[in-house]
C-alpha atoms as a PDB file:
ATOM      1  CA  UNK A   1       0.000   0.000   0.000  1.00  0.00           C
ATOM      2  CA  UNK A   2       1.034   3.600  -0.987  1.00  0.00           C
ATOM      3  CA  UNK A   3       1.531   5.810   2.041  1.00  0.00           C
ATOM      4  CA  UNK A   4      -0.371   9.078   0.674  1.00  0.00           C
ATOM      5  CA  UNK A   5       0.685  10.504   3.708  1.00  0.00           C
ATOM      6  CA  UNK A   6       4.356  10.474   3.016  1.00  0.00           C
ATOM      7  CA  UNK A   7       4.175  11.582  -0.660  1.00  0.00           C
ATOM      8  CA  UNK A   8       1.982  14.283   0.316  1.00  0.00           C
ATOM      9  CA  UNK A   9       4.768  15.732   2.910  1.00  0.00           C
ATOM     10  CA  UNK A  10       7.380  14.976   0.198  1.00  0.00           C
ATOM     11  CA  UNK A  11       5.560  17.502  -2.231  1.00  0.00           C
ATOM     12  CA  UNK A  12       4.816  19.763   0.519  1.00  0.00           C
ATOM     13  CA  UNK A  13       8.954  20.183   1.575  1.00  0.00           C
ATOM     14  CA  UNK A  14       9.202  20.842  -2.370  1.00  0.00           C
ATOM     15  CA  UNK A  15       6.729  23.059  -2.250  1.00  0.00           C
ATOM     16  CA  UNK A  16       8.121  24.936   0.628  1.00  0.00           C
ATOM     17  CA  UNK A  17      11.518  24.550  -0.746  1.00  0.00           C
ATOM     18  CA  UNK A  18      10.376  26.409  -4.114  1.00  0.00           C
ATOM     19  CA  UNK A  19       8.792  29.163  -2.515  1.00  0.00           C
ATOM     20  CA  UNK A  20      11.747  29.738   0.192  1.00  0.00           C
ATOM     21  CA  UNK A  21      14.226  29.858  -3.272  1.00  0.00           C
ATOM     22  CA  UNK A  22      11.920  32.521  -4.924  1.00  0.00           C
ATOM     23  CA  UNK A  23      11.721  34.555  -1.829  1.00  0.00           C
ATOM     24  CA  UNK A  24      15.593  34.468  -1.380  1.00  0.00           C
ATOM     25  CA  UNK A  25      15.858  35.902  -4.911  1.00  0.00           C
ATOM     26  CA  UNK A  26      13.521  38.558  -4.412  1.00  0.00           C
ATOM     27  CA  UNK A  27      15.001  40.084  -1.077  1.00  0.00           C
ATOM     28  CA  UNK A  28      18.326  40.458  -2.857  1.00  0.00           C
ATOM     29  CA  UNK A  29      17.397  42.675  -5.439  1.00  0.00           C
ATOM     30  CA  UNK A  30      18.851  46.256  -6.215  1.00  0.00           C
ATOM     31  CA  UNK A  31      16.914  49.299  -4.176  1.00  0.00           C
ATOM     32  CA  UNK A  32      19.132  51.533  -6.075  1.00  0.00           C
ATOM     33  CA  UNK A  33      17.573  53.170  -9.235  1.00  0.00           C
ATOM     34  CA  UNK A  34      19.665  53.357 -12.791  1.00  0.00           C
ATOM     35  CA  UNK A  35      19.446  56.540 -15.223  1.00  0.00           C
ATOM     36  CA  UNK A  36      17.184  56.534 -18.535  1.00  0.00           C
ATOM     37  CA  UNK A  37      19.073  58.482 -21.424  1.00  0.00           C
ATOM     38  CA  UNK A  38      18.193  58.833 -24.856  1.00  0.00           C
ATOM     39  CA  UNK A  39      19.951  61.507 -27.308  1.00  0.00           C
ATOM     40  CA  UNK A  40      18.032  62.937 -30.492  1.00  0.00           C
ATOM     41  CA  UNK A  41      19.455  65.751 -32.892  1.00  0.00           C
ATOM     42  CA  UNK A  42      17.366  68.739 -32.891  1.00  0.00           C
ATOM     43  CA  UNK A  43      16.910  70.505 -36.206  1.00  0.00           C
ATOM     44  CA  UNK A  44      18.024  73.828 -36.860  1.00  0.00           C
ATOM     45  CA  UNK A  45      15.651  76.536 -36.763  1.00  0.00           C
ATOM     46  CA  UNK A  46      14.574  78.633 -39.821  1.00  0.00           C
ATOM     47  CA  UNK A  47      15.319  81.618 -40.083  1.00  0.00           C
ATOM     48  CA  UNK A  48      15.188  84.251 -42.851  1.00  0.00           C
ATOM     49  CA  UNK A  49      18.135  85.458 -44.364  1.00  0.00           C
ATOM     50  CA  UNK A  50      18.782  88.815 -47.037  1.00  0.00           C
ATOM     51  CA  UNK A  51      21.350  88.713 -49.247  1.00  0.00           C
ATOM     52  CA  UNK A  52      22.599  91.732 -52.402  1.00  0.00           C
ATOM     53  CA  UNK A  53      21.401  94.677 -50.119  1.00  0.00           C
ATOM     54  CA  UNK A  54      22.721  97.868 -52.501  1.00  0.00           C
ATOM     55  CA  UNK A  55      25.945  98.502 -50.478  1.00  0.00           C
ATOM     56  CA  UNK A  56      26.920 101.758 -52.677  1.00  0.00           C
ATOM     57  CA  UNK A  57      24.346 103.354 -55.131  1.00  0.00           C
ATOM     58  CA  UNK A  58      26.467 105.254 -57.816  1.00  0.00           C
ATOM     59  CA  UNK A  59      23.994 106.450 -60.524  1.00  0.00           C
ATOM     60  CA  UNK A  60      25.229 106.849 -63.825  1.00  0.00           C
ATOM     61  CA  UNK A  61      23.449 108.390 -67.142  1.00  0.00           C
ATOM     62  CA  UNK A  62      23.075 105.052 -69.623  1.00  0.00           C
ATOM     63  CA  UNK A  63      25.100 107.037 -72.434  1.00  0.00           C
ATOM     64  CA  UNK A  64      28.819 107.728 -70.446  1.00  0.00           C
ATOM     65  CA  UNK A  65      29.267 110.666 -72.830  1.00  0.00           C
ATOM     66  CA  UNK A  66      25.870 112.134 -71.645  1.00  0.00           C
ATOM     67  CA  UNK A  67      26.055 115.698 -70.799  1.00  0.00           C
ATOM     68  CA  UNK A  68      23.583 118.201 -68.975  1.00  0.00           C
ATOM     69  CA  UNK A  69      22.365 120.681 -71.236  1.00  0.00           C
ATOM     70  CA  UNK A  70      19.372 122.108 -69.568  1.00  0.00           C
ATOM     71  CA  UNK A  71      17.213 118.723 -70.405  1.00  0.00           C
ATOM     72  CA  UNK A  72      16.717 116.350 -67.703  1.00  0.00           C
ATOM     73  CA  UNK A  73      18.571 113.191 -67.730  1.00  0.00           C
ATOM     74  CA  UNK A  74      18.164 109.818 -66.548  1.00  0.00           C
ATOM     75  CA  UNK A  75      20.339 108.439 -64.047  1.00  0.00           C
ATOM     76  CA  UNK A  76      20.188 104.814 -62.590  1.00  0.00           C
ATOM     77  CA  UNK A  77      22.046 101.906 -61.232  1.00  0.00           C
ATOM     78  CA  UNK A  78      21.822  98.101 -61.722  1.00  0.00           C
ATOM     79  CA  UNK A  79      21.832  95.123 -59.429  1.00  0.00           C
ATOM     80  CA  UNK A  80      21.297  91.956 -60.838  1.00  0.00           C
ATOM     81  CA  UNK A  81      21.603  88.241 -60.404  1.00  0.00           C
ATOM     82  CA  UNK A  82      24.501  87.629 -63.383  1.00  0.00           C
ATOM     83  CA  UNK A  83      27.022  90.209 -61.216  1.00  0.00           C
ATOM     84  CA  UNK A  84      25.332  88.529 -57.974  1.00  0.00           C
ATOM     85  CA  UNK A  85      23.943  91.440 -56.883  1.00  0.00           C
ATOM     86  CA  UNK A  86      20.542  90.733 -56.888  1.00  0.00           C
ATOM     87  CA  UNK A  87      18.179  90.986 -54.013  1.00  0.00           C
ATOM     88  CA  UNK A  88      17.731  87.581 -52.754  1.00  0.00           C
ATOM     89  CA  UNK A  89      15.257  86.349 -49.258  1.00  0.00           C
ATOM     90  CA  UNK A  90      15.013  82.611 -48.581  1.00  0.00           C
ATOM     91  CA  UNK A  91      14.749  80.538 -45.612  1.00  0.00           C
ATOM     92  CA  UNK A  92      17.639  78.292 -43.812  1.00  0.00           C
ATOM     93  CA  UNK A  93      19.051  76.737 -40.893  1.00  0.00           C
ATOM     94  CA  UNK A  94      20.370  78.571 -37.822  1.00  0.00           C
ATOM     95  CA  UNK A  95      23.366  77.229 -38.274  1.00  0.00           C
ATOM     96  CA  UNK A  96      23.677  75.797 -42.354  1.00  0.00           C
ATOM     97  CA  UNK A  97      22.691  79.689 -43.126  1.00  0.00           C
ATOM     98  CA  UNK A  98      23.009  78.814 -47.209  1.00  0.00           C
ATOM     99  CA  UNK A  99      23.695  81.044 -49.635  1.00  0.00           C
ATOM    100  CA  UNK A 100      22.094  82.559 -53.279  1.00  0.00           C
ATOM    101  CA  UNK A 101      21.134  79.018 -54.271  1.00  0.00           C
ATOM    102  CA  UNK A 102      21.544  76.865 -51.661  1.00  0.00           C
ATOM    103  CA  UNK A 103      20.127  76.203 -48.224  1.00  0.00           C
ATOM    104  CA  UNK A 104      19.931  74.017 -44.779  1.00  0.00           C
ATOM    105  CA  UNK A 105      16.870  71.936 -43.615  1.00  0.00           C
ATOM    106  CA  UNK A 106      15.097  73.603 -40.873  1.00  0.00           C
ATOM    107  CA  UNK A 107      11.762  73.655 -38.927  1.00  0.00           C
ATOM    108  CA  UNK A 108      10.280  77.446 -37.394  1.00  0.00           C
ATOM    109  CA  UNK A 109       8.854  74.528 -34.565  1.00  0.00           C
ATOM    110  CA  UNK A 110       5.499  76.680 -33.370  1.00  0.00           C
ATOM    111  CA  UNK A 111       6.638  79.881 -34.356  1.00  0.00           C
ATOM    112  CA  UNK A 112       6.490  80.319 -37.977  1.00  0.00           C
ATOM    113  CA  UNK A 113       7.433  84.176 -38.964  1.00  0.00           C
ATOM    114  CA  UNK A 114       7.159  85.752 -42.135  1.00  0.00           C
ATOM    115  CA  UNK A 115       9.520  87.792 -43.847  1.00  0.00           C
ATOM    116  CA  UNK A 116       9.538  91.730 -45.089  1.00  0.00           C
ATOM    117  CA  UNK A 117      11.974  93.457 -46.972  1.00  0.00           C
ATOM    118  CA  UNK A 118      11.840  97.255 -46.877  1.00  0.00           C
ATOM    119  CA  UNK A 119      13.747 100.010 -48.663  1.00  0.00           C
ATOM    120  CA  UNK A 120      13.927 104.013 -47.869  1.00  0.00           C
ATOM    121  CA  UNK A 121      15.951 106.806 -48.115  1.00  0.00           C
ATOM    122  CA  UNK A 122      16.627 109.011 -45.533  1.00  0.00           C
ATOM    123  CA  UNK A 123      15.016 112.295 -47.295  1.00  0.00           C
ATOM    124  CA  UNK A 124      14.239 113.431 -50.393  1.00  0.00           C
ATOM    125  CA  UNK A 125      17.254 115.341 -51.057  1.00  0.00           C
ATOM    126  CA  UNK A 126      20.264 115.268 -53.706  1.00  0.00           C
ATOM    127  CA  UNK A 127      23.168 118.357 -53.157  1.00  0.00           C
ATOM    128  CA  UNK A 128      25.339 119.394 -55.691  1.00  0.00           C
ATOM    129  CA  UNK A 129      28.949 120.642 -56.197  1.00  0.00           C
ATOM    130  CA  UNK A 130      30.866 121.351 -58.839  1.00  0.00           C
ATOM    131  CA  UNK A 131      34.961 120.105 -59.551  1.00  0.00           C
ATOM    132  CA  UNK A 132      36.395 123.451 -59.665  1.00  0.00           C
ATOM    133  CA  UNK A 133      40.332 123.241 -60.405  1.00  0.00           C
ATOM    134  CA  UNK A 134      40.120 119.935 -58.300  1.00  0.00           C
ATOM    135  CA  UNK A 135      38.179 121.230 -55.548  1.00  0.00           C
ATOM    136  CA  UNK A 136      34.146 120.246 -54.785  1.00  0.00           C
ATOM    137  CA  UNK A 137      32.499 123.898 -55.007  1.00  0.00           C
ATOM    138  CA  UNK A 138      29.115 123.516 -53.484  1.00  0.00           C
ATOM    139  CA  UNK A 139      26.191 124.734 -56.061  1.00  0.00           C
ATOM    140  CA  UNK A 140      22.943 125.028 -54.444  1.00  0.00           C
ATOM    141  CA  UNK A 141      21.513 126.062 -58.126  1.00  0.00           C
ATOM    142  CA  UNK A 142      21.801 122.565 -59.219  1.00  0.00           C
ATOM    143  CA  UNK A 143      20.129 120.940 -56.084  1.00  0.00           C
ATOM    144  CA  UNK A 144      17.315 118.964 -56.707  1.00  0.00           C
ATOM    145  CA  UNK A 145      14.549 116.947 -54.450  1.00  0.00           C
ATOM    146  CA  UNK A 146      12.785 113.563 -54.906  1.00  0.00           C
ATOM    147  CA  UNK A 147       8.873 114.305 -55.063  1.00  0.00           C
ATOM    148  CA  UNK A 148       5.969 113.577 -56.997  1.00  0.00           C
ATOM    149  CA  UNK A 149       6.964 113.145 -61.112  1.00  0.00           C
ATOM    150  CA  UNK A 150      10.514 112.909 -59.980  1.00  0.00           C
ATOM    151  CA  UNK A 151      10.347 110.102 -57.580  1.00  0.00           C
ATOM    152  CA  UNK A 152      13.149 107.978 -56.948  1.00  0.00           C
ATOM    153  CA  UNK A 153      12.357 104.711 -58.359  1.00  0.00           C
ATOM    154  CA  UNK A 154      12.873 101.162 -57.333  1.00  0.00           C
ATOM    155  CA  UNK A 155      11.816  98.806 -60.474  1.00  0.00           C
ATOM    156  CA  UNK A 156      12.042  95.070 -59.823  1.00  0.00           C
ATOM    157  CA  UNK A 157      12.348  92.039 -61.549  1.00  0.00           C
ATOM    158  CA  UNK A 158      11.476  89.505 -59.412  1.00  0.00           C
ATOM    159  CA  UNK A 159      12.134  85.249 -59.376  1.00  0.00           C
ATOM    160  CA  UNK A 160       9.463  83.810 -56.398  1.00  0.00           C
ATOM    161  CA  UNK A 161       7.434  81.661 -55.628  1.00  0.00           C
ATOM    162  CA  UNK A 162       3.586  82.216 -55.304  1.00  0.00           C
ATOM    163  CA  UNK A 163       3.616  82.956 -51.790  1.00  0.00           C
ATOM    164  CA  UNK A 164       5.342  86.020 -51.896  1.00  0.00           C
ATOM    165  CA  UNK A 165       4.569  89.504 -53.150  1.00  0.00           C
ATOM    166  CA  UNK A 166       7.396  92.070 -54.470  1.00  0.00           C
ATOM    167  CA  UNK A 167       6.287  95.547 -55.718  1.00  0.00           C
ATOM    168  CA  UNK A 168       8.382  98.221 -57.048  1.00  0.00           C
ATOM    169  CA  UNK A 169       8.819 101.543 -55.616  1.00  0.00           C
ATOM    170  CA  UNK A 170       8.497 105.287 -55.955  1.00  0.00           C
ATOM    171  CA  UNK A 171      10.450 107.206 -52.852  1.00  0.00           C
ATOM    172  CA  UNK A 172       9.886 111.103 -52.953  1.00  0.00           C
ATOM    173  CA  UNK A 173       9.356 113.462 -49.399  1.00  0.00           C
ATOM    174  CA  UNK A 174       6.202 112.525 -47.382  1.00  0.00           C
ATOM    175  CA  UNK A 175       6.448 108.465 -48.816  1.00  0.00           C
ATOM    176  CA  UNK A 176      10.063 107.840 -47.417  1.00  0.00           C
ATOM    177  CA  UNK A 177       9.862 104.122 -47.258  1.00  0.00           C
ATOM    178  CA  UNK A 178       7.870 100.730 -48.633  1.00  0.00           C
ATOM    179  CA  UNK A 179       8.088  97.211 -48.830  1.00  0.00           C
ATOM    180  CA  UNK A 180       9.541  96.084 -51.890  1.00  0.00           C
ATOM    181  CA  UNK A 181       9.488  91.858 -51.077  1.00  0.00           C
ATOM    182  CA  UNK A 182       7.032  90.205 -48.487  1.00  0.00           C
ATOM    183  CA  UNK A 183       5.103  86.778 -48.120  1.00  0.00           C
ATOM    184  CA  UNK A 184       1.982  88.591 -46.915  1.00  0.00           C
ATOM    185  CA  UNK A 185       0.087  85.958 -45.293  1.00  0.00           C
ATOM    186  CA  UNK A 186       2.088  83.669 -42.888  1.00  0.00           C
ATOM    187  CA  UNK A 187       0.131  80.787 -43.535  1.00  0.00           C
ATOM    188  CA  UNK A 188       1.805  80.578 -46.849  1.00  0.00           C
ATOM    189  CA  UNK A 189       5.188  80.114 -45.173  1.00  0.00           C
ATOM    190  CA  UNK A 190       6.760  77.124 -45.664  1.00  0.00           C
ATOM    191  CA  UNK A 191       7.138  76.028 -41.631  1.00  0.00           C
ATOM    192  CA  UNK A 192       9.339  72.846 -42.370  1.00  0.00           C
ATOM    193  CA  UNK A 193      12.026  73.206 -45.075  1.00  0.00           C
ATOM    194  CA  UNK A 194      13.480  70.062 -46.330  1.00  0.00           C
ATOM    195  CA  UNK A 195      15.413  68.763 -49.671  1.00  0.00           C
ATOM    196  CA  UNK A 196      12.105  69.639 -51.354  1.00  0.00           C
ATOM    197  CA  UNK A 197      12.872  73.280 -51.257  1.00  0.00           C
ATOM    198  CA  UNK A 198      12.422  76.246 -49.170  1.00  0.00           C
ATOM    199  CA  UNK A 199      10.588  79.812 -49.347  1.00  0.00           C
ATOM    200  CA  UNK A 200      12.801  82.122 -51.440  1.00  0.00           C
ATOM    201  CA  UNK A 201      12.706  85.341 -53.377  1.00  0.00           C
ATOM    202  CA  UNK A 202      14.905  86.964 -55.972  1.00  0.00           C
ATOM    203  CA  UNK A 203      15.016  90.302 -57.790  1.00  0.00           C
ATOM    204  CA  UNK A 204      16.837  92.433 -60.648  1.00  0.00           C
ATOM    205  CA  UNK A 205      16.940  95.940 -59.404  1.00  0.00           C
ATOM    206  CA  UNK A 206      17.688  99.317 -60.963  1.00  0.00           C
ATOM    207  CA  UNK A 207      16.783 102.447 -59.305  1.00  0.00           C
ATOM    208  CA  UNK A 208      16.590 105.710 -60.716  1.00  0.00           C
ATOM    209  CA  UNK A 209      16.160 109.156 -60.961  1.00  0.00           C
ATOM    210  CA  UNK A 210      16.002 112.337 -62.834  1.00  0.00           C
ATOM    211  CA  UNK A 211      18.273 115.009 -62.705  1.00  0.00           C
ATOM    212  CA  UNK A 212      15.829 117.746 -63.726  1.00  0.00           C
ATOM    213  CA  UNK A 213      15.548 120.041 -66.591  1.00  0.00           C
ATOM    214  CA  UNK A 214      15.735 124.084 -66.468  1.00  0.00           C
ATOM    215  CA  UNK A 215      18.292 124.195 -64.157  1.00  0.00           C
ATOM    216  CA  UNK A 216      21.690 126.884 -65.170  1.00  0.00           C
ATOM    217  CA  UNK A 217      24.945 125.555 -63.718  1.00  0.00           C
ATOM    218  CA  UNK A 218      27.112 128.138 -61.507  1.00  0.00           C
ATOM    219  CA  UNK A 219      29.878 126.548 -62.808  1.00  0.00           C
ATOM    220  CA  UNK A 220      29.168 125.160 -67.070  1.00  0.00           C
ATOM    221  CA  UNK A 221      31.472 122.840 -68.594  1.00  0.00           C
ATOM    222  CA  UNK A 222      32.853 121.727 -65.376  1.00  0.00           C
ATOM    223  CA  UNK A 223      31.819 118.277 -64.233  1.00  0.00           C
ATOM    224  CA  UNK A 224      29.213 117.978 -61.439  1.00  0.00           C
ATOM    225  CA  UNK A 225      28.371 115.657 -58.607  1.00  0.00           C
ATOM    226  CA  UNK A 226      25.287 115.099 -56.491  1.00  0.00           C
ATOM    227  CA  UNK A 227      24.998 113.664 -53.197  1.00  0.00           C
ATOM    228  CA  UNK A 228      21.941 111.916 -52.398  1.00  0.00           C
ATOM    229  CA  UNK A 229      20.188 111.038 -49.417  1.00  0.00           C
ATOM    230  CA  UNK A 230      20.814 107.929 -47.266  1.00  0.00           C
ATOM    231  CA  UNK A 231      19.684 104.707 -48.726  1.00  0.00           C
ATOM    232  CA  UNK A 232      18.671 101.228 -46.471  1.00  0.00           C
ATOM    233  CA  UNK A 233      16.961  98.067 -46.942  1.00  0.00           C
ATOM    234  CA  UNK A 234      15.734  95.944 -44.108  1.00  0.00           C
ATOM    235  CA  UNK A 235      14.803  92.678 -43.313  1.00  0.00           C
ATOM    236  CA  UNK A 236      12.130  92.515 -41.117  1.00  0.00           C
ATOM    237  CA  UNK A 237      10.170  89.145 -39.501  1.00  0.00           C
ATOM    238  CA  UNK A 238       6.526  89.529 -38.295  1.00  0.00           C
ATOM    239  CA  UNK A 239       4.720  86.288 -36.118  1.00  0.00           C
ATOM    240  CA  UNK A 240       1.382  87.738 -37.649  1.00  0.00           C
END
């Protein structure tokens, strides 16, 4: 005959044994707790970027051999993308800033901005002198003033896409300033730039003016000069 009481207290000191081993395991675990690290690359952030701002304005008549005679004439100056001195806007990295044709991937993360590009002049006004012997003689008789029919004039040429709006220009006294490249509407930015492309804007310029007519030199047959006023364009970013 079996003895069902001895096989049962065999598989009860296994039992007990098994559970005493798990136990054993359990109270000699670590209390102390270990780091979590992870590492991602952020991307850059987008930001605008103006390149071929006029640096020095020298207006010139389109005939070299032009002289004033009491007409007005035509004087202007070029800027444009085969002497790399066009006006170019675009979007890039932070840090890969890009150039005319190139650019870095970027994100503007939850703050998308939109860029503006303004250009004024500091007044109206163009003084004149005259080479005497060598030496600038002032002539106020030859002074002249941007205003309205004589404006001085920004004309554009412009290579964007549809997003963006450029406009030409006419600066004169009492309209001093005025934007000249914008993406009006900053849901039309481009708030992730990849591979794809990114948001960018170029432009010929020449600017211009007229040296008026009816004016009598102090000084005929010597050459003249004029100084005009101050001349700045501006990148600007609005979040609206």
């Amino acid at each position: 005959m079996v003895n069902r009481k001895k096989i049962a207290g065999i598989a009860l000191i296994a039992i007990s044994g098994f559970t005493l081993s798990v136990n054993t395991v359990l109270s000699t675990a670590s209390a102390t707790p270990v780091p979590t690290t992870t590492e991602v690359v952020t991307e850059e952030l987008c930001t605008w970027y103006l390149l071929g701002a006029p640096s020095t304005i020298a207006l010139a008549p389109a005939n070299p051999d032009t002289e004033y005679e009491g007409d007005l004439v035509e004087v202007s100056a070029s800027f444009t993308e085969s002497n790399e001195e066009e006006l170019n806007v675009y979007s890039s990295g932070n840090v890969s800033a890009g150039d005319r044709t190139s650019y870095g991937n970027c994100t503007f993360y939850s703050a998308a901005t939109r860029p503006i590009v303004t250009m004024s002049i500091a007044d109206g006004d163009f003084t004149a002198s005259a080479n005497v012997s060598g030496t600038p003689t002032v002539d106020s008789t030859m002074d002249f003033e941007a205003v309205t029919d004589n404006e001085f004039i920004v004309d554009q040429t412009s290579s964007c896409l549809a997003a963006w709006t450029a406009a030409d220009l006419s600066l004169k006294t009492g309209a001093l300033a005025g934007v000249v490249m914008t993406i009006p509407t900053l849901g039309n930015v481009d708030g992730r730039v990849t591979g794809t492309g990114n948001d960018r804007c170029k432009a010929d310029l020449e600017i211009k003016i007229d040296i008026p007519g009816g004016k009598t030199p102090t000084y005929p047959g010597r050459t003249y000069s004029w100084s005009g006023p101050g001349f700045t364009t501006a990148l600007t970013t609005s979040g609206s």
